[in-house]
Protein backbone atom coordinates (compact mmCIF):
# COMPACT_ATOMS: atom_id res chain seq x y z
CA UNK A 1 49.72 6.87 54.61
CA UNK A 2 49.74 4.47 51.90
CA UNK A 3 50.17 5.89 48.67
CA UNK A 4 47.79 4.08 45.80
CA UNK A 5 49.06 3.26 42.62
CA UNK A 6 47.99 5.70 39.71
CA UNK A 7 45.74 3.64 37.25
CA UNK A 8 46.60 4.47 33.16
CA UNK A 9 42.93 6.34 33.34
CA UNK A 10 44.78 8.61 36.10
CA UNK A 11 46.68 9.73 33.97
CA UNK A 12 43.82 11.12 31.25
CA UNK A 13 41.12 12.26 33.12
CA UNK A 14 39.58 13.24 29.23
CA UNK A 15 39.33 8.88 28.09
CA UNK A 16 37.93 8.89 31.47
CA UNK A 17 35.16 11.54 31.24
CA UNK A 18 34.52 10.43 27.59
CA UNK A 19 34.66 6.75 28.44
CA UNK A 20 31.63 7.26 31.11
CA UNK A 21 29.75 9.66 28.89
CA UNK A 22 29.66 6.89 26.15
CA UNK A 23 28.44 3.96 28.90
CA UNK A 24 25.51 6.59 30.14
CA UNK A 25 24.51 7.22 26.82
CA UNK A 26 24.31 3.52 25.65
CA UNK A 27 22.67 2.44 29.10
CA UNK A 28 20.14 5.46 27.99
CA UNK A 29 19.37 3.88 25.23
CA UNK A 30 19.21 0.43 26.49
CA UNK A 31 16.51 1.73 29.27
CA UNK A 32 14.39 3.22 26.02
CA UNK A 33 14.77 0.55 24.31
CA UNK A 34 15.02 -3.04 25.59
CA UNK A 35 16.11 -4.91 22.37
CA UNK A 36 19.15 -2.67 22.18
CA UNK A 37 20.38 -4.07 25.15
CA UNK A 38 19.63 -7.57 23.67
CA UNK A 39 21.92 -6.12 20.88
CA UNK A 40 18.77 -5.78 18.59
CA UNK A 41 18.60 -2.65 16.66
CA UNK A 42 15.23 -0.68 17.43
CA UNK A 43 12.11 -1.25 15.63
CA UNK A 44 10.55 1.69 13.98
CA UNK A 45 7.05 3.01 15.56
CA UNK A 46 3.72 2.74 13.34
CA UNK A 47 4.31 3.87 9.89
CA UNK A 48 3.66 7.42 10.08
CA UNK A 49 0.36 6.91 7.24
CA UNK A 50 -1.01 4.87 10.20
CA UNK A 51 -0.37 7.04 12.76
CA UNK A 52 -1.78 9.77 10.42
CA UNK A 53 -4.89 7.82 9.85
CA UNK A 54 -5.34 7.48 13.77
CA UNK A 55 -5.06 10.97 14.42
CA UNK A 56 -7.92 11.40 11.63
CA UNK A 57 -10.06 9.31 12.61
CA UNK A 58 -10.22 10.09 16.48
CA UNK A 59 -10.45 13.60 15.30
CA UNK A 60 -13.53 12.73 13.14
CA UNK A 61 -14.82 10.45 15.65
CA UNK A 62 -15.14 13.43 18.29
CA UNK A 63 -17.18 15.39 15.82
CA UNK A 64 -19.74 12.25 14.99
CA UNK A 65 -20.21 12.64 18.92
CA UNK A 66 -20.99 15.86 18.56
CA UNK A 67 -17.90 17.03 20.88
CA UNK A 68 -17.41 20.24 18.60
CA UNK A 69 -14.61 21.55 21.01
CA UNK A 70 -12.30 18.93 21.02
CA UNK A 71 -12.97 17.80 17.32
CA UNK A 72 -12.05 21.57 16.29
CA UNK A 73 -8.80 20.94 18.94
CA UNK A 74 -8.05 17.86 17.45
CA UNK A 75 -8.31 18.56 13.69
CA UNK A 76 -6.09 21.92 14.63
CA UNK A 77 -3.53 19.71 16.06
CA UNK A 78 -3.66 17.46 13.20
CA UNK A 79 -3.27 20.37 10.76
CA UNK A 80 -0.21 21.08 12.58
CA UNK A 81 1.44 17.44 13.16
CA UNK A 82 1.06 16.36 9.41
CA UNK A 83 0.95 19.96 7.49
CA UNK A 84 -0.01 19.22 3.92
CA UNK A 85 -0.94 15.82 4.33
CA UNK A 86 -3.44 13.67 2.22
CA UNK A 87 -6.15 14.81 4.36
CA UNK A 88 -5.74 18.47 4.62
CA UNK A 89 -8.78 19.28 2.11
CA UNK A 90 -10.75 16.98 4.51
CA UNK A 91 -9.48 18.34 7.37
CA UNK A 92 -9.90 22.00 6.21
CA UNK A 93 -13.43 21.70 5.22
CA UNK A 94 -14.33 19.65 9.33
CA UNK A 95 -12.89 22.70 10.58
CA UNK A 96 -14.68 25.22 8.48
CA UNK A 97 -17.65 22.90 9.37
CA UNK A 98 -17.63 23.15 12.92
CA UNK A 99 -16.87 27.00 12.47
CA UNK A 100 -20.15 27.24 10.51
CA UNK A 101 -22.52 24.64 13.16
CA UNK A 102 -21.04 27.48 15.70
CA UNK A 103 -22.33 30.54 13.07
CA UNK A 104 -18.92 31.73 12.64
CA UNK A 105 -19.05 32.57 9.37
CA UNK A 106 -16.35 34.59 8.59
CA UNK A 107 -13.98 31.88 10.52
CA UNK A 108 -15.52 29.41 8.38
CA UNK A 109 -15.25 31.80 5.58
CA UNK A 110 -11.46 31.98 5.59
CA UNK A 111 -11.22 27.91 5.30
CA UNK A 112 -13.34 27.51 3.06
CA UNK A 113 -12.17 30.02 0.59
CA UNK A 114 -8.88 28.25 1.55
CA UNK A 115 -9.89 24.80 0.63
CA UNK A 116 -10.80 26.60 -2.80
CA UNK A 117 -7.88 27.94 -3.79
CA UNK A 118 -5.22 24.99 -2.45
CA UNK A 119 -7.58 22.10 -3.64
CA UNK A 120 -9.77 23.07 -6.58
CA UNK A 121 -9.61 19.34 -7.61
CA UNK A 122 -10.77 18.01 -3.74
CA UNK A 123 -13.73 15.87 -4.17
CA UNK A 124 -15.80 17.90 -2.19
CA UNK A 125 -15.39 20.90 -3.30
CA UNK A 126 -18.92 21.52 -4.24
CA UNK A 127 -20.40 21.29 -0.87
CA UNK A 128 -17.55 23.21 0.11
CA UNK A 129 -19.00 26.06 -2.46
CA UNK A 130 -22.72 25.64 -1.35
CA UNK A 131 -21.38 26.47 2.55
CA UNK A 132 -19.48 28.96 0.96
CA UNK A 133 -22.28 30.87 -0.49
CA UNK A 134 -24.55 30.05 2.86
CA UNK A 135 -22.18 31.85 4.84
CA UNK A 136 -21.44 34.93 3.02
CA UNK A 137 -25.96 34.82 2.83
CA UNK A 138 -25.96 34.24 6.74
CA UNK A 139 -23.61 37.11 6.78
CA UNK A 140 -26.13 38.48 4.61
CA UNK A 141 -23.81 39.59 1.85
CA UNK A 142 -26.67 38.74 -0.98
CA UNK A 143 -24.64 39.60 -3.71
CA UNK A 144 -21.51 37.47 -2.65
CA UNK A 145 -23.85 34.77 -2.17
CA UNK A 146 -26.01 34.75 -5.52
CA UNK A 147 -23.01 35.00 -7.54
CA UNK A 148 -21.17 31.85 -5.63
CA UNK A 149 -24.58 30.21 -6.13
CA UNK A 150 -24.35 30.86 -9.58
CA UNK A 151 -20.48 29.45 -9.91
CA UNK A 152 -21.76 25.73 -8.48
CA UNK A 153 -21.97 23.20 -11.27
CA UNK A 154 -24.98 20.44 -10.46
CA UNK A 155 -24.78 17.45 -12.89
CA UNK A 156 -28.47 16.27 -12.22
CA UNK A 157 -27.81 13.32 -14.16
């Protein structure tokens, strides 16, 4: 039996493992991404404020239809994907919104009093007072109600 000639990689089975672990991850890459195998380097994904704005507006697009389910589902998700974004307050008060179409009250009731406290300055925030004080009525806390009634500011001019 012929005996074959020991290559230098033989000899360092290590550069061997290493050198194959470094030509898997690179062809990785290259299958992920075709313009790194043109020796391109990656273009970034849809600025994340896009993205963000996509997410919104598919989530508010499922409550225009009326599809309460998935538009609570969807505005949870976003809630979670882009915590403390620029559309929290807005996302806080659709969710405390579908809660109340559904006469959960006291699920809307926790959002809502939410949206108070971490956005006093939201734009919003008075309609977000009026469902306030609906709810607790609904719930038929009278008192609760009358004095959040009471709280609302109307500029009738």
């Amino acid at each position: 039996m012929k005996k074959l000639p020991v290559s230098s990689f033989g000899k360092r089975p290590f550069l061997v493992l290493l050198a194959c672990l470094i030509l898997l991850n690179w062809l990785s890459a290259c299958a992920q991404s075709p313009s790194l195998a043109r020796g391109k380097s990656p273009q970034p994904g849809p600025p994340l404020q896009s993205q963000m704005e996509l997410e919104f507006q598919k989530a508010e697009s499922l409550l225009l239809r009326g599809e309460n389910d998935q538009a609570l589902q969807a505005f949870s998700n976003f809630r979670q994907d882009f915590f403390n974004s620029p559309y929290d307050s807005k996302v806080l008060q659709r969710i405390a919104q579908i809660y109340f179409s559904r006469r959960d009250y006291p699920e809307a009731i926790g959002y809502l009093e939410l949206i108070i406290r971490k956005y006093p300055d939201f734009s919003g925030i008075q309609g977000v007072r009026i469902t306030l004080a609906y709810s607790y009525f609904y719930l038929h806390d009278l008192k609760k109600a009358v004095e959040l009634m009471r709280e609302i500011k109307v500029d009738l001019l």
